[in-house]
C-alpha atoms as a PDB file:
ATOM      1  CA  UNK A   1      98.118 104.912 104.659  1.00  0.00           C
ATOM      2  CA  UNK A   2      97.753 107.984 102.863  1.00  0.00           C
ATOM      3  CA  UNK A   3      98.319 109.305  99.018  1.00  0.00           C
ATOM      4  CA  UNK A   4     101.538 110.960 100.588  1.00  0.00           C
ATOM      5  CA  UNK A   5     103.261 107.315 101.661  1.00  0.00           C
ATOM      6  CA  UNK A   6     102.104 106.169  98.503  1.00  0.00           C
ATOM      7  CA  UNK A   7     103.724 108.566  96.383  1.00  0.00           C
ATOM      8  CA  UNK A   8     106.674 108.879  97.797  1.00  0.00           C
ATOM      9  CA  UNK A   9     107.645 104.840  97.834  1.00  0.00           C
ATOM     10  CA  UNK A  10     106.411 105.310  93.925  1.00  0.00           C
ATOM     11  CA  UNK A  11     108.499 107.993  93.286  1.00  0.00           C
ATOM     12  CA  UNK A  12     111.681 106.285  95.063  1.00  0.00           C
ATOM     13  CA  UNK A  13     111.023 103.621  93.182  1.00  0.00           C
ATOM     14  CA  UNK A  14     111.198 105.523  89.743  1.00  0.00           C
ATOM     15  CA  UNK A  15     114.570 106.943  90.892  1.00  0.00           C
ATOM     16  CA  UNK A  16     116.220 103.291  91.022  1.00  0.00           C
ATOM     17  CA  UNK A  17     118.323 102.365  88.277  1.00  0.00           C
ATOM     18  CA  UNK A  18     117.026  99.361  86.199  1.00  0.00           C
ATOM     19  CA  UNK A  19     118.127  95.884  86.785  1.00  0.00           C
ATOM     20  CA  UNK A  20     117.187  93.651  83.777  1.00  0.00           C
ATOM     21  CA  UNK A  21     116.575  89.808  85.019  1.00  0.00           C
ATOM     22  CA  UNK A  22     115.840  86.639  82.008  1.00  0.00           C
ATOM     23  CA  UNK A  23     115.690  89.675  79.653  1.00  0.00           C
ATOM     24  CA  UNK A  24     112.988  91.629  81.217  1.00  0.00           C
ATOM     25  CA  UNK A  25     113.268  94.966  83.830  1.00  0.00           C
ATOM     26  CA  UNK A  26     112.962  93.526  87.619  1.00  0.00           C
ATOM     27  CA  UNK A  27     110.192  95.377  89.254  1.00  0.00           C
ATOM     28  CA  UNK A  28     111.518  98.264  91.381  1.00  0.00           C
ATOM     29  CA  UNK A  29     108.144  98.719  93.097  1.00  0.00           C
ATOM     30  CA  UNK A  30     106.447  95.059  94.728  1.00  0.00           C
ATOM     31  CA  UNK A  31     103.551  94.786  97.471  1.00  0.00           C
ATOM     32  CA  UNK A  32     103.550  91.851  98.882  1.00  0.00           C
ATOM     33  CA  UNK A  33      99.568  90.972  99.815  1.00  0.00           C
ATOM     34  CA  UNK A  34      98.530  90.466 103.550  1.00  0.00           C
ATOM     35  CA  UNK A  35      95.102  89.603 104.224  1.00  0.00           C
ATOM     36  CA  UNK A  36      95.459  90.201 107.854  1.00  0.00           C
ATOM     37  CA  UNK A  37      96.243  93.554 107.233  1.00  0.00           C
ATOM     38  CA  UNK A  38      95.059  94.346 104.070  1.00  0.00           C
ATOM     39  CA  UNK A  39      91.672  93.250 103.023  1.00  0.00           C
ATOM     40  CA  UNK A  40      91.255  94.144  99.729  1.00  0.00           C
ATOM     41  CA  UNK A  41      95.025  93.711  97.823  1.00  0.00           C
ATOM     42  CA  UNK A  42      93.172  93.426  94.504  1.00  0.00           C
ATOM     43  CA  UNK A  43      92.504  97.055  95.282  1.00  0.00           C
ATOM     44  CA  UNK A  44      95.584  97.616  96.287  1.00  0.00           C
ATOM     45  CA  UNK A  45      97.373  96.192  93.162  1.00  0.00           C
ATOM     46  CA  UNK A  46      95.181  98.145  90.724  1.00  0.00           C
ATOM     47  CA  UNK A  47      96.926 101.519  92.034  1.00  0.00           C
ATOM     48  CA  UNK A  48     100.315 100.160  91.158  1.00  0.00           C
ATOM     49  CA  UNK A  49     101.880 101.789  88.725  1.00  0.00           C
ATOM     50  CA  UNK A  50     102.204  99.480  85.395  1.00  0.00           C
ATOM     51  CA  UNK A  51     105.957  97.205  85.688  1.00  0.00           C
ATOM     52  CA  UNK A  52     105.313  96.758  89.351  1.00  0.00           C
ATOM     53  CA  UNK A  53     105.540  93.611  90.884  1.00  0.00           C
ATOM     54  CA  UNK A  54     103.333  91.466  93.315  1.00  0.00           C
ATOM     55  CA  UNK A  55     103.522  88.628  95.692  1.00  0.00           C
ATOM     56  CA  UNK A  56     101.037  87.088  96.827  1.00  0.00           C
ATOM     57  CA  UNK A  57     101.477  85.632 100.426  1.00  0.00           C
ATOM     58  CA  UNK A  58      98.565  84.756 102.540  1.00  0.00           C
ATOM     59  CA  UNK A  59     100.094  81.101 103.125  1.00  0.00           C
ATOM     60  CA  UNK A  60      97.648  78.911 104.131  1.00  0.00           C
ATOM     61  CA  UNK A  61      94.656  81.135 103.423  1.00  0.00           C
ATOM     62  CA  UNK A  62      91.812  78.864 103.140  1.00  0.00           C
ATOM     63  CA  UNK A  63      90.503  80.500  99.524  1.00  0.00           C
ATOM     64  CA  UNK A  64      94.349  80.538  98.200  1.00  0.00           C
ATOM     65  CA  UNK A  65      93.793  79.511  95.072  1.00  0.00           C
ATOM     66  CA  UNK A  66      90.342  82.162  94.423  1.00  0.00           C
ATOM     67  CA  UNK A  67      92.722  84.999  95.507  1.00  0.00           C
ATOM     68  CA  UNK A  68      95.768  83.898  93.089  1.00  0.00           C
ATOM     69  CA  UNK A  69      93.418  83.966  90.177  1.00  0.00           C
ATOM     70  CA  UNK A  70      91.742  87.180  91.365  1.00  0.00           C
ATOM     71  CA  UNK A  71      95.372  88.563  91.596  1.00  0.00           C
ATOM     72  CA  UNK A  72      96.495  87.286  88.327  1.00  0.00           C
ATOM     73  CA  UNK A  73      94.062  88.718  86.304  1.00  0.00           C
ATOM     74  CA  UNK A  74      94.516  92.122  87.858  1.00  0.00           C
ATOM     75  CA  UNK A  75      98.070  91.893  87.427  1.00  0.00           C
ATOM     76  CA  UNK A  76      97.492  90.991  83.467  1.00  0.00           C
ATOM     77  CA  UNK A  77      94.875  94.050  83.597  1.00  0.00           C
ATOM     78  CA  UNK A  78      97.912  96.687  84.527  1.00  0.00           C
ATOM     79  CA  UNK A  79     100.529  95.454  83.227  1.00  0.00           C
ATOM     80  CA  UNK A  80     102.335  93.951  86.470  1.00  0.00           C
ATOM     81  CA  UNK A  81     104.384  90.844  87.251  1.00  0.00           C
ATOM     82  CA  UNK A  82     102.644  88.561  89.531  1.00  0.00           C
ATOM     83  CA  UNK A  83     104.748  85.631  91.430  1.00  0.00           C
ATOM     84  CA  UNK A  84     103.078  83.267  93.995  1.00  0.00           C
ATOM     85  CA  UNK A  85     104.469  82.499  97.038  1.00  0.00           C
ATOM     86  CA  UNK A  86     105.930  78.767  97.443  1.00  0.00           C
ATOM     87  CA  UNK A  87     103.629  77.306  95.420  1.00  0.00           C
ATOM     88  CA  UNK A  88     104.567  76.819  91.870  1.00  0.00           C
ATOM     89  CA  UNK A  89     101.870  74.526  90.646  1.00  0.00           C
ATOM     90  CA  UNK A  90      99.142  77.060  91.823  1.00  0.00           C
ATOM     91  CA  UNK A  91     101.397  79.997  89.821  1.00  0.00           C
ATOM     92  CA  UNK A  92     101.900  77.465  86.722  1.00  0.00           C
ATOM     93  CA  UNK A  93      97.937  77.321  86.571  1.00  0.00           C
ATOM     94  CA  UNK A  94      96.959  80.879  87.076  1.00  0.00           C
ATOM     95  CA  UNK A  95      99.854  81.973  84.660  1.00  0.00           C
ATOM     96  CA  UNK A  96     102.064  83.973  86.923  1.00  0.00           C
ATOM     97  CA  UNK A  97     105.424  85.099  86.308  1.00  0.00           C
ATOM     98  CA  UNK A  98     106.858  82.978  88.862  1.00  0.00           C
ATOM     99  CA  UNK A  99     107.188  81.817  92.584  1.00  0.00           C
ATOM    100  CA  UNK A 100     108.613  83.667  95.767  1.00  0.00           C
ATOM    101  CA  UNK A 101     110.433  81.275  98.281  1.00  0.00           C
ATOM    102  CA  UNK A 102     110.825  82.153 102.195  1.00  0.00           C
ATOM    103  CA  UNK A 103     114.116  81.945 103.018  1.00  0.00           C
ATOM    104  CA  UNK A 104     113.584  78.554 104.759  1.00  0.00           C
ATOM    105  CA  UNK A 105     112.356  77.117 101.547  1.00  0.00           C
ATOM    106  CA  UNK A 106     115.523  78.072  99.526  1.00  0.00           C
ATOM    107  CA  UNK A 107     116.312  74.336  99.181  1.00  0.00           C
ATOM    108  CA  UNK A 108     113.348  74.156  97.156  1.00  0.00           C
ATOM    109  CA  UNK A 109     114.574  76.604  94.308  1.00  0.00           C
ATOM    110  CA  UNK A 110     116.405  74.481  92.061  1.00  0.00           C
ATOM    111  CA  UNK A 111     114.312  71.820  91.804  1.00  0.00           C
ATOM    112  CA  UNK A 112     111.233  74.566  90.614  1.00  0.00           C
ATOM    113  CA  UNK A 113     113.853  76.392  88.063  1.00  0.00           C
ATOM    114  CA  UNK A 114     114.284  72.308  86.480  1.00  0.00           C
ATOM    115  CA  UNK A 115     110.335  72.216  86.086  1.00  0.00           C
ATOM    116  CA  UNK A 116     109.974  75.736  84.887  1.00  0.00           C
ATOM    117  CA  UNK A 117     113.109  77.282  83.427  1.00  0.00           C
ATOM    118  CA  UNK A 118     111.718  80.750  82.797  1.00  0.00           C
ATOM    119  CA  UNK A 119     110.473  81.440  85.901  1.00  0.00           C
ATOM    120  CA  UNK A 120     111.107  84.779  87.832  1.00  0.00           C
ATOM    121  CA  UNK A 121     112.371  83.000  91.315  1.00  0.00           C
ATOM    122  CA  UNK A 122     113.143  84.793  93.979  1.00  0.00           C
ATOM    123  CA  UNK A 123     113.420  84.423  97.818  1.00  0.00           C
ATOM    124  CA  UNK A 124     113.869  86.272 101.205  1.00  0.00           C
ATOM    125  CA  UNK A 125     117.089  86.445 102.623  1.00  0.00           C
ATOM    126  CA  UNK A 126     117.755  88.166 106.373  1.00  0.00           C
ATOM    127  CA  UNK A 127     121.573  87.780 105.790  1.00  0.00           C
ATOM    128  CA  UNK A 128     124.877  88.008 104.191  1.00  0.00           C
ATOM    129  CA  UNK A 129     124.846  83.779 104.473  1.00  0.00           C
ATOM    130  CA  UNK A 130     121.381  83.741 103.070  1.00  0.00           C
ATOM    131  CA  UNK A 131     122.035  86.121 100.362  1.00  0.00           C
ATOM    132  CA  UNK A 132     125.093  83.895  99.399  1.00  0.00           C
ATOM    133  CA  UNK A 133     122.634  80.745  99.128  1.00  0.00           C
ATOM    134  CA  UNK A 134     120.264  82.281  97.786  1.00  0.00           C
ATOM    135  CA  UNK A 135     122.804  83.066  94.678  1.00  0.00           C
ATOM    136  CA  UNK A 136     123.985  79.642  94.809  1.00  0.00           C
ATOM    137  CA  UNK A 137     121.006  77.904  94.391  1.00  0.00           C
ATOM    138  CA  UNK A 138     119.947  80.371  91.259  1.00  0.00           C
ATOM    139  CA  UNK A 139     117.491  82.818  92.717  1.00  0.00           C
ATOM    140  CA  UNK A 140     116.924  86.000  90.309  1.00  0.00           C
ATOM    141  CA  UNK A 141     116.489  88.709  93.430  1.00  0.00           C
ATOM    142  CA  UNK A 142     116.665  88.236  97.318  1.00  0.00           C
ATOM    143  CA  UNK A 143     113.785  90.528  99.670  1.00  0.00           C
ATOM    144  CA  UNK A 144     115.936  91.205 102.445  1.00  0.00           C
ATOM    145  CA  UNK A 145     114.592  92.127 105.710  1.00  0.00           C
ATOM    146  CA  UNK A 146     113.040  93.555 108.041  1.00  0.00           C
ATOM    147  CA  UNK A 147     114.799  96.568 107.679  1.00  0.00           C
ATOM    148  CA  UNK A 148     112.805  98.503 109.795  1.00  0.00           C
ATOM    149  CA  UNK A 149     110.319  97.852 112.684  1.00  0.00           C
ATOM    150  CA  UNK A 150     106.812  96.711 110.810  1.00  0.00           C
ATOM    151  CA  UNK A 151     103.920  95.512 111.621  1.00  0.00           C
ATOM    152  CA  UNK A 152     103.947  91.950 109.683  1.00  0.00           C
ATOM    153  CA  UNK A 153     107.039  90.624 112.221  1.00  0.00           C
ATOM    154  CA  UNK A 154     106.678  93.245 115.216  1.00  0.00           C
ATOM    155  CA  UNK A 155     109.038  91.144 117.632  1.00  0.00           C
ATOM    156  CA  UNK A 156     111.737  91.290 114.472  1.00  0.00           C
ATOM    157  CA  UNK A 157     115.120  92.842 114.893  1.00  0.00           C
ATOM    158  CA  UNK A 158     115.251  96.013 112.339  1.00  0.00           C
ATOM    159  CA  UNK A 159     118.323  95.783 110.145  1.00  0.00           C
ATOM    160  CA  UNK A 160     118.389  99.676 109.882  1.00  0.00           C
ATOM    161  CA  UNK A 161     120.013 101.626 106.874  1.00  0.00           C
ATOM    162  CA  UNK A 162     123.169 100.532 107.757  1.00  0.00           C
ATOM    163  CA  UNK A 163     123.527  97.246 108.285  1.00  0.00           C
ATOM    164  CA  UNK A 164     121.642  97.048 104.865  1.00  0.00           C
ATOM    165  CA  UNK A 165     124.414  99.330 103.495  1.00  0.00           C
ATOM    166  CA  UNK A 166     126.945  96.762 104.390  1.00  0.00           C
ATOM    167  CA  UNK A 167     125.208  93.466 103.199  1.00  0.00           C
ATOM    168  CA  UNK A 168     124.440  95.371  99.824  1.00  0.00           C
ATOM    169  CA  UNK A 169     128.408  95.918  99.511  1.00  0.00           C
ATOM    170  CA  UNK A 170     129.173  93.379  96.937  1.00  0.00           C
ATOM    171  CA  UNK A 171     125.479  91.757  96.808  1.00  0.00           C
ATOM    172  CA  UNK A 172     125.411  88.646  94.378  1.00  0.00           C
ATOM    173  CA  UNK A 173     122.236  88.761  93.226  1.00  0.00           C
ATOM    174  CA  UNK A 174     119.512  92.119  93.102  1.00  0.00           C
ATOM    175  CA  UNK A 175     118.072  93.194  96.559  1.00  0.00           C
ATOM    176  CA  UNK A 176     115.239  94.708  97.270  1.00  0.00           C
ATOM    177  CA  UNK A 177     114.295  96.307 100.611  1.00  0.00           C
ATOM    178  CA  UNK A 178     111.415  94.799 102.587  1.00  0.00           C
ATOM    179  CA  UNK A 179     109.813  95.694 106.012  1.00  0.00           C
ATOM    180  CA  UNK A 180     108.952  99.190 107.454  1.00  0.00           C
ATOM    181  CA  UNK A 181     109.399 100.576 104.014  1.00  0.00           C
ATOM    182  CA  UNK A 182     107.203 103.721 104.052  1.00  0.00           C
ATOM    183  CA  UNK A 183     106.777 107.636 103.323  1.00  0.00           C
ATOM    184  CA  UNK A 184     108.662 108.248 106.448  1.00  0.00           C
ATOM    185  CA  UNK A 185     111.379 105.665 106.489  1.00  0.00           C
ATOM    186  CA  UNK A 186     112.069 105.566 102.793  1.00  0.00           C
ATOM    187  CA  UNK A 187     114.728 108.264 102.391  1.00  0.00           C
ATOM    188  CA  UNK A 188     117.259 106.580 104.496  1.00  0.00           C
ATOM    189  CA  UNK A 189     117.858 104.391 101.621  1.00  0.00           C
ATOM    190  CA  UNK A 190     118.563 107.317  99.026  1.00  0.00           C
ATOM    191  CA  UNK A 191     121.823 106.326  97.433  1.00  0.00           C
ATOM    192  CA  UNK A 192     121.878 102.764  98.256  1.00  0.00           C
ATOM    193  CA  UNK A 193     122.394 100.159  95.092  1.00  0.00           C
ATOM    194  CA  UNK A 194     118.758  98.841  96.057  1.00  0.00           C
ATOM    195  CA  UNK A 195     117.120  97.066  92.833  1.00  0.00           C
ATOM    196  CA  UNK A 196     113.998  98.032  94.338  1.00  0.00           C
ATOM    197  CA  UNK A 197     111.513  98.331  97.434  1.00  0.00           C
ATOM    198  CA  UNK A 198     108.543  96.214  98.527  1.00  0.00           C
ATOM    199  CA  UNK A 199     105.861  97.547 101.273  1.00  0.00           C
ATOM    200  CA  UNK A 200     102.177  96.165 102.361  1.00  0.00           C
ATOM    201  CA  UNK A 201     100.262  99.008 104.832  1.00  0.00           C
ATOM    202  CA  UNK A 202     102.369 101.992 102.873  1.00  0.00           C
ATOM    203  CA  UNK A 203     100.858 100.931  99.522  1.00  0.00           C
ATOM    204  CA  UNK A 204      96.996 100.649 100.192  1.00  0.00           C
ATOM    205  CA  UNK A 205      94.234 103.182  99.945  1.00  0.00           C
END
């Protein structure tokens, strides 16, 4: 995508207000890695600005464990906060900040936050009932979702500003908006209580 996407989902970003999780700021600005779509999301990562926050995805990649490491040294190079997705042993070796859960692993959450108290946890949720759960089982932030047409899910239903507006509306836990998030879509969430954005495709070179 080009410098223009990029800079605007930075500069929305910047505009959110803080939301401090286990004592530290929650990133407001994530990119969640996709090696389908994005080849290079080392590359991608070093443009972040520093306080940004990755994921790294890619289940079942066959080099999983290579591209975590690769990841979490260029997160520790800029200054971002790195979380692995579903696999907590893999982010306990290669020192990341913590594990991201699909929502259909939410079951999973307590039993990681017993093994590693000070872990940044946090899930996706694509409703009110999974944001509720996702509080109840101790989650620190929810990625909810899709909330507009992207490329990752293309056969997903788009939640659309609105329906986000109404599930934010006494939110447990920090949300952060996930799916279709770009230069051109981003300003339909001015004003919302959003602890922060997450994009793939809008964030690379």
């Amino acid at each position: 995508m080009s410098r223009t996407d990029f800079d605007a989902l930075v500069c929305f970003a910047q505009s959110l207000a803080p939301v401090k999780v286990r004592g530290q700021d929650l990133p407001r600005l994530w990119f969640f890695t996709d090696r389908a779509r994005i080849g290079d999301p080392a590359a991608v990562a070093r443009r972040l600005p520093p306080g940004s926050g990755v994921v790294l995805r890619d289940y079942g990649a066959p080099n999983r464990d290579a591209l975590a490491r690769e990841m979490a040294a260029v997160a520790a190079d800029g200054g971002l906060i790195f979380v692995v997705g579903e696999d907590a042993d893999l982010a306990r070796t290669v020192g990341a900040a913590g594990v991201h859960l699909p929502e259909r692993s939410l079951a999973r959450l307590k039993s990681i936050r017993a093994g590693w108290p000070k872990a940044l946890l946090t899930t996706s949720a694509h409703s009110r009932e999974a944001l509720l759960q996702a509080r109840r089982v101790g989650a620190d932030a929810a990625f909810i979702s899709p909330i507009f047409s992207t490329a990752s899910h293309p056969g997903a239903s788009a939640l659309g500003a609105d329906k986000l507006k109404t599930l934010l509306d006494r939110a447990p836990l920090p949300v952060i908006a996930l799916g279709g998030i770009a230069g051109k879509t981003v300003g339909a969430l001015t004003g919302l209580p959003l602890a922060g954005i997450a994009a793939i495709g809008a964030l690379s070179p």
